[in-house]
N, C-alpha and C. Protein backbone atom coordinates (compact mmCIF):
# COMPACT_ATOMS: atom_id res chain seq x y z
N UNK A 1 55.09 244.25 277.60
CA UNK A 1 55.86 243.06 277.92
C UNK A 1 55.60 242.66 279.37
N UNK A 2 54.94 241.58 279.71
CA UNK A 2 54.50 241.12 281.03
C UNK A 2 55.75 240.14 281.38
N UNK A 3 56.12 240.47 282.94
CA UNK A 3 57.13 239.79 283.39
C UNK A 3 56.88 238.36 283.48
N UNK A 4 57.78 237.59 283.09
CA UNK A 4 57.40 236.37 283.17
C UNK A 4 57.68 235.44 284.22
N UNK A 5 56.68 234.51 284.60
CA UNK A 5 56.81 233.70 285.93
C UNK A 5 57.38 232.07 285.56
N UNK A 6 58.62 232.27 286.30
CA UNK A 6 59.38 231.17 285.74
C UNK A 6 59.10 230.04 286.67
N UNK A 7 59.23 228.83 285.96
CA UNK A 7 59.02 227.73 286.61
C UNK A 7 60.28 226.97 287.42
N UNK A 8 60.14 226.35 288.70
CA UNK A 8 61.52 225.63 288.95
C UNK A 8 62.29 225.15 288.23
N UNK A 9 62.01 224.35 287.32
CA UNK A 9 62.24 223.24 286.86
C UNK A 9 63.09 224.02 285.53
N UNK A 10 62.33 225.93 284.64
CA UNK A 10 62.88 226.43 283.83
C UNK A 10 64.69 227.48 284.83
N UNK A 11 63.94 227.57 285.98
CA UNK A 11 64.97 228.43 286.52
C UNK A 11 66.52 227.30 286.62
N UNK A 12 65.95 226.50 286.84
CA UNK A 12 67.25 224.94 287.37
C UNK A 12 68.11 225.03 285.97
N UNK A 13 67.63 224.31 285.07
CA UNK A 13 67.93 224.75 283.49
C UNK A 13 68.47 225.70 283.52
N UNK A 14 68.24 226.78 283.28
CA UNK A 14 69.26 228.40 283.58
C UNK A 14 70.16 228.41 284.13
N UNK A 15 69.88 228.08 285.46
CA UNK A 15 71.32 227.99 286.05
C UNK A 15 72.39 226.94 285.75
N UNK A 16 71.70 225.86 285.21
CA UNK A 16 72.98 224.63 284.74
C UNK A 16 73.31 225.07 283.42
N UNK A 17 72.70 225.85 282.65
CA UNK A 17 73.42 226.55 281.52
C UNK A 17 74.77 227.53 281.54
N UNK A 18 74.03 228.35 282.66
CA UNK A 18 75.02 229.52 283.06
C UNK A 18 76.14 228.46 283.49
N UNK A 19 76.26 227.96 284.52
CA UNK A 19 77.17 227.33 285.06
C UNK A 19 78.58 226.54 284.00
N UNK A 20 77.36 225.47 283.09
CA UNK A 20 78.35 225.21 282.20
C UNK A 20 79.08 226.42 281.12
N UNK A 21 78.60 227.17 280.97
CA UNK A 21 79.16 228.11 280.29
C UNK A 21 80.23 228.95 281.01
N UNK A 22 80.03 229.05 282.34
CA UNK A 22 81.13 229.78 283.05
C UNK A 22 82.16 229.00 282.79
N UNK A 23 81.80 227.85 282.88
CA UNK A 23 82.97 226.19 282.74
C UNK A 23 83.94 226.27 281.24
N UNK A 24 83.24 226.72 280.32
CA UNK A 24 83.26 226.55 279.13
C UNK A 24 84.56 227.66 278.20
N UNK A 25 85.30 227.45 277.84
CA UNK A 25 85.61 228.38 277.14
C UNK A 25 85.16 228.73 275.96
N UNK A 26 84.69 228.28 275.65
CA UNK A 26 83.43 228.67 274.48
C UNK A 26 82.57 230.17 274.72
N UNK A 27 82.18 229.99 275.33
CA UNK A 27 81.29 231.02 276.05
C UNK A 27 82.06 232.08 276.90
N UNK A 28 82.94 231.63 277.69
CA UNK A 28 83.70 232.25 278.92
C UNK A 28 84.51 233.47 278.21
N UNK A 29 84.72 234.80 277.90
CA UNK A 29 85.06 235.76 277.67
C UNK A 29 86.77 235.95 278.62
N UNK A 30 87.86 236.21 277.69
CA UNK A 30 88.38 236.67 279.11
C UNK A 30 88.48 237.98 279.96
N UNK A 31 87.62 238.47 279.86
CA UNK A 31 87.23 239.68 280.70
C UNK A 31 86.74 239.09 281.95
N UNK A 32 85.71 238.04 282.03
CA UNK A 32 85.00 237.06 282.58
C UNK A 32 84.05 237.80 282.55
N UNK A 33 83.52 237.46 281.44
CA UNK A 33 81.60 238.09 280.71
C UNK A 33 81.80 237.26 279.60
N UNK A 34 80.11 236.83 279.05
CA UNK A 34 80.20 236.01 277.99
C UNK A 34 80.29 236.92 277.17
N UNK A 35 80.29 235.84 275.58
CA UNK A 35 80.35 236.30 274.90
C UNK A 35 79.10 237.07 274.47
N UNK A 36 78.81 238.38 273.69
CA UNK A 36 77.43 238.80 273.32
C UNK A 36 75.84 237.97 272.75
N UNK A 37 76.33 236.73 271.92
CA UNK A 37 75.29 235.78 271.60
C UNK A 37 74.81 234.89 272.96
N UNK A 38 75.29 235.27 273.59
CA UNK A 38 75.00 234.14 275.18
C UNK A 38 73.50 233.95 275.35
N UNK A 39 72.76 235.47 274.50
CA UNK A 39 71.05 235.24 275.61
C UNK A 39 70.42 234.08 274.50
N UNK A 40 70.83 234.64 272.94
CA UNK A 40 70.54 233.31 272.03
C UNK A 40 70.86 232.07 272.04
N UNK A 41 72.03 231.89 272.51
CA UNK A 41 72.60 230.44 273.18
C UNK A 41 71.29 229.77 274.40
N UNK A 42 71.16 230.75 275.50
CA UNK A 42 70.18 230.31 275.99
C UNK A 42 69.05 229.90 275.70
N UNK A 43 68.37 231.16 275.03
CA UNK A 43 67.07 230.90 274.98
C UNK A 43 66.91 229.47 273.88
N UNK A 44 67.65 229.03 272.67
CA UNK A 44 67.53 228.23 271.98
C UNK A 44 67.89 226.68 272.93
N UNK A 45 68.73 226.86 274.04
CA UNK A 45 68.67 226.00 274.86
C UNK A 45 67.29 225.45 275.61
N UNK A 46 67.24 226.32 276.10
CA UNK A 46 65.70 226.39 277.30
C UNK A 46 64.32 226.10 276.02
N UNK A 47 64.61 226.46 274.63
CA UNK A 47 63.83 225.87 274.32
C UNK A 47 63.59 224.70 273.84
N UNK A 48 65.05 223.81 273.35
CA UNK A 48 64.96 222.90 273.15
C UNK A 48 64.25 221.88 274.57
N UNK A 49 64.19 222.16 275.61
CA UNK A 49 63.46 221.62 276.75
C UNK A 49 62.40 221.86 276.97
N UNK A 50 61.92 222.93 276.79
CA UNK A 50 60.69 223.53 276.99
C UNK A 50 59.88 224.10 275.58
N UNK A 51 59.43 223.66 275.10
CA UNK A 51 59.12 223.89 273.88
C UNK A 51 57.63 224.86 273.90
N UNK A 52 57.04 224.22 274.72
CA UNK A 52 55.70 224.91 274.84
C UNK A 52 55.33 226.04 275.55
N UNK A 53 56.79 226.61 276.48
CA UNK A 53 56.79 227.71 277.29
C UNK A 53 58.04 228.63 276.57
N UNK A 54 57.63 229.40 275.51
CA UNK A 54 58.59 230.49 274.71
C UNK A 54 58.88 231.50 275.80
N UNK A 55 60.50 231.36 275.65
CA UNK A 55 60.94 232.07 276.70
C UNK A 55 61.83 232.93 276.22
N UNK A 56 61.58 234.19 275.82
CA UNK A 56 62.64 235.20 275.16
C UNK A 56 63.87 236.31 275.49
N UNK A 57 64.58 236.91 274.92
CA UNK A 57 66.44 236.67 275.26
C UNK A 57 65.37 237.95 276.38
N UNK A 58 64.89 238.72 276.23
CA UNK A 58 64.62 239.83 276.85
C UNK A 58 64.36 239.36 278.49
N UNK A 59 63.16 238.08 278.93
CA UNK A 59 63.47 237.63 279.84
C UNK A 59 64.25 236.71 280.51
N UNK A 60 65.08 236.10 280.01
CA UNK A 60 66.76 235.66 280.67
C UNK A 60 67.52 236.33 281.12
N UNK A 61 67.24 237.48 280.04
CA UNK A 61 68.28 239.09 280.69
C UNK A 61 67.80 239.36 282.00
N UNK A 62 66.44 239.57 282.13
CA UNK A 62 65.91 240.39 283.37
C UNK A 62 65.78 239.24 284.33
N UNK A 63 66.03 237.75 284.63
CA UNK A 63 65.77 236.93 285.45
C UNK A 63 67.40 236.88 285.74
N UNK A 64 68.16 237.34 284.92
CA UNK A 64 69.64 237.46 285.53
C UNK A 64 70.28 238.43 286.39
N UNK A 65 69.30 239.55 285.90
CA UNK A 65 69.94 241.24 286.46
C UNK A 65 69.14 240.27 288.31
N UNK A 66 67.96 240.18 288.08
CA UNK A 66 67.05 239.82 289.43
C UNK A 66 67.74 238.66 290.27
N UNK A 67 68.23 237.77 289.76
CA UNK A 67 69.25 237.06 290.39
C UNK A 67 70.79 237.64 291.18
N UNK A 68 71.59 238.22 290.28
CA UNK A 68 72.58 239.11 291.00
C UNK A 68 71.85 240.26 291.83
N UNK A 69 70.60 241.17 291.72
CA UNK A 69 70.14 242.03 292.69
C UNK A 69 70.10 241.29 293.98
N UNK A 70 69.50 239.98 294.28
CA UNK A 70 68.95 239.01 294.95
C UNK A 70 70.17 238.82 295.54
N UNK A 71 71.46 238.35 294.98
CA UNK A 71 72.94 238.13 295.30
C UNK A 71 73.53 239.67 296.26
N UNK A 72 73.39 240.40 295.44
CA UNK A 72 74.10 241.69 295.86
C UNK A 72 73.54 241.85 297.20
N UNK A 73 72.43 241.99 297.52
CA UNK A 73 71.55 242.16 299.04
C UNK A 73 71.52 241.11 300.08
N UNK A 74 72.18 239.91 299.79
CA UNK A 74 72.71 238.72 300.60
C UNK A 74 74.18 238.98 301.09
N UNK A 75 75.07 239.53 299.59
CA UNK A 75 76.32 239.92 300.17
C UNK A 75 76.82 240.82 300.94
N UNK A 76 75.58 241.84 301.09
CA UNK A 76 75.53 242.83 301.82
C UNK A 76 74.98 242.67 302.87
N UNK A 77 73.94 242.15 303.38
CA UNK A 77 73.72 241.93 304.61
C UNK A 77 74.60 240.82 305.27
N UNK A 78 75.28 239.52 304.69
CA UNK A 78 76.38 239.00 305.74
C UNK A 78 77.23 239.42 305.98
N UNK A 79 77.75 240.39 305.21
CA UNK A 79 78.78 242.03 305.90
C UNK A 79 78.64 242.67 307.35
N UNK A 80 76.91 242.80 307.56
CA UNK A 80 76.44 243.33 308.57
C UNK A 80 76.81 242.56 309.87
N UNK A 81 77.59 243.02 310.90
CA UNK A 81 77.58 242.29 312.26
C UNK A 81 76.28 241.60 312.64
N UNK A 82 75.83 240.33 312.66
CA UNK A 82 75.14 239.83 313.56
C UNK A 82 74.43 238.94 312.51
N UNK A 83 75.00 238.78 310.88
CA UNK A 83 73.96 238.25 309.76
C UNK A 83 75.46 236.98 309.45
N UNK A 84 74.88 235.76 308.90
CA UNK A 84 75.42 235.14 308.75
C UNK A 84 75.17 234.44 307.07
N UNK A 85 75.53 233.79 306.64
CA UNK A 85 74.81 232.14 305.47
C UNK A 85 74.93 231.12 306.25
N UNK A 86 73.72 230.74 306.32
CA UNK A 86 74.05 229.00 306.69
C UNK A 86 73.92 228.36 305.63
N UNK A 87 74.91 227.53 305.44
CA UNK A 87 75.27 226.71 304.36
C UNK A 87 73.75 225.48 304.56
N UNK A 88 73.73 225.42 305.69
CA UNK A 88 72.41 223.91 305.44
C UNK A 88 71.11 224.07 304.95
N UNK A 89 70.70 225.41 305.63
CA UNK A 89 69.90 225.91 305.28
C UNK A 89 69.48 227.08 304.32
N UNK A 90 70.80 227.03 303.81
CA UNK A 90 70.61 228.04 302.48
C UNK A 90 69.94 229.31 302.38
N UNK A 91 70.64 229.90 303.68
CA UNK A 91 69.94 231.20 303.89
C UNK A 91 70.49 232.11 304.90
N UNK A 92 70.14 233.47 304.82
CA UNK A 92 70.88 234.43 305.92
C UNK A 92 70.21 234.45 307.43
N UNK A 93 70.81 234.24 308.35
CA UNK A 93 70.14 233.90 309.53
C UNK A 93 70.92 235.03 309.84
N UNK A 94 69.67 235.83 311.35
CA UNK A 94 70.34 237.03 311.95
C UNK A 94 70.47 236.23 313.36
N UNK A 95 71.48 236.58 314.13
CA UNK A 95 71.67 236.24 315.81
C UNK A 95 70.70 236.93 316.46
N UNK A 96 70.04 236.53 317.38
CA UNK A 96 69.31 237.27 318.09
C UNK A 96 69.90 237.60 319.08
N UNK A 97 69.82 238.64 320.07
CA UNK A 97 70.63 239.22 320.87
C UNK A 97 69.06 239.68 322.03
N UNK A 98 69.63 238.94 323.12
CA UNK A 98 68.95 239.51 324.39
C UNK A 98 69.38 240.49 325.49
C-alpha cells in the first residue's frame, strides 16, 4: 500500500467534510467522535468530486492520524516559552532573543 499524495484541492474537500460533519448531528457522536461509517461517508464523498483519483477509507484514516500528529507538535511547541501562532501568517514563529 503506497502512501498517497494528496492534492490541495482533495485535502480542502476533507477538511470541509470533516468540518461539516463536526457541525452535523448526523455524524457528530456524543462522545464527540463520529460515528464508525464516517471513512465511507467520506470516501464516497471525495469521490463523488474526484472521480478519477480513487481515494480509499484506509487513506483518509492515515491523512487524519497525520493531520492531528501535525496539530499535536504545534500545540506543543506554543506551550514552549518563546513559540507563538500567528494568526496572519498561519504559523509558529519563535522570538529571537539577543
Amino acid at each position: 500500500m503506497a502512501r498517497k499524495i494528496w492534492s490541495e484541492a482533495e485535502e480542502t474537500l476533507l477538511l470541509w467534510a470533516l468540518t461539516s460533519m463536526v457541525q452535523s448531528t448526523m455524524w457528530n457522536a456524543e462522545a464527540g467522535i463520529f460515528h464508525p461509517d464516517y471513512l465511507n461517508y467520506l470516501q464516497g464523498h471525495i469521490a463523488v468530486e474526484f472521480p478519477d483519483a480513487p481515494i480509499e477509507e484506509y487513506q483518509i484514516k492515515d491523512k487524519i492520524t497525520r493531520w492531528k500528529q501535525a496539530c499535536s507538535v504545534i500545540l506543543n511547541l506554543i506551550q514552549v516559552p518563546g513559540f507563538h501562532w500567528d494568526p496572519t501568517q498561519h504559523k509558529v514563529v519563535a522570538e529571537v532573543y539577543k
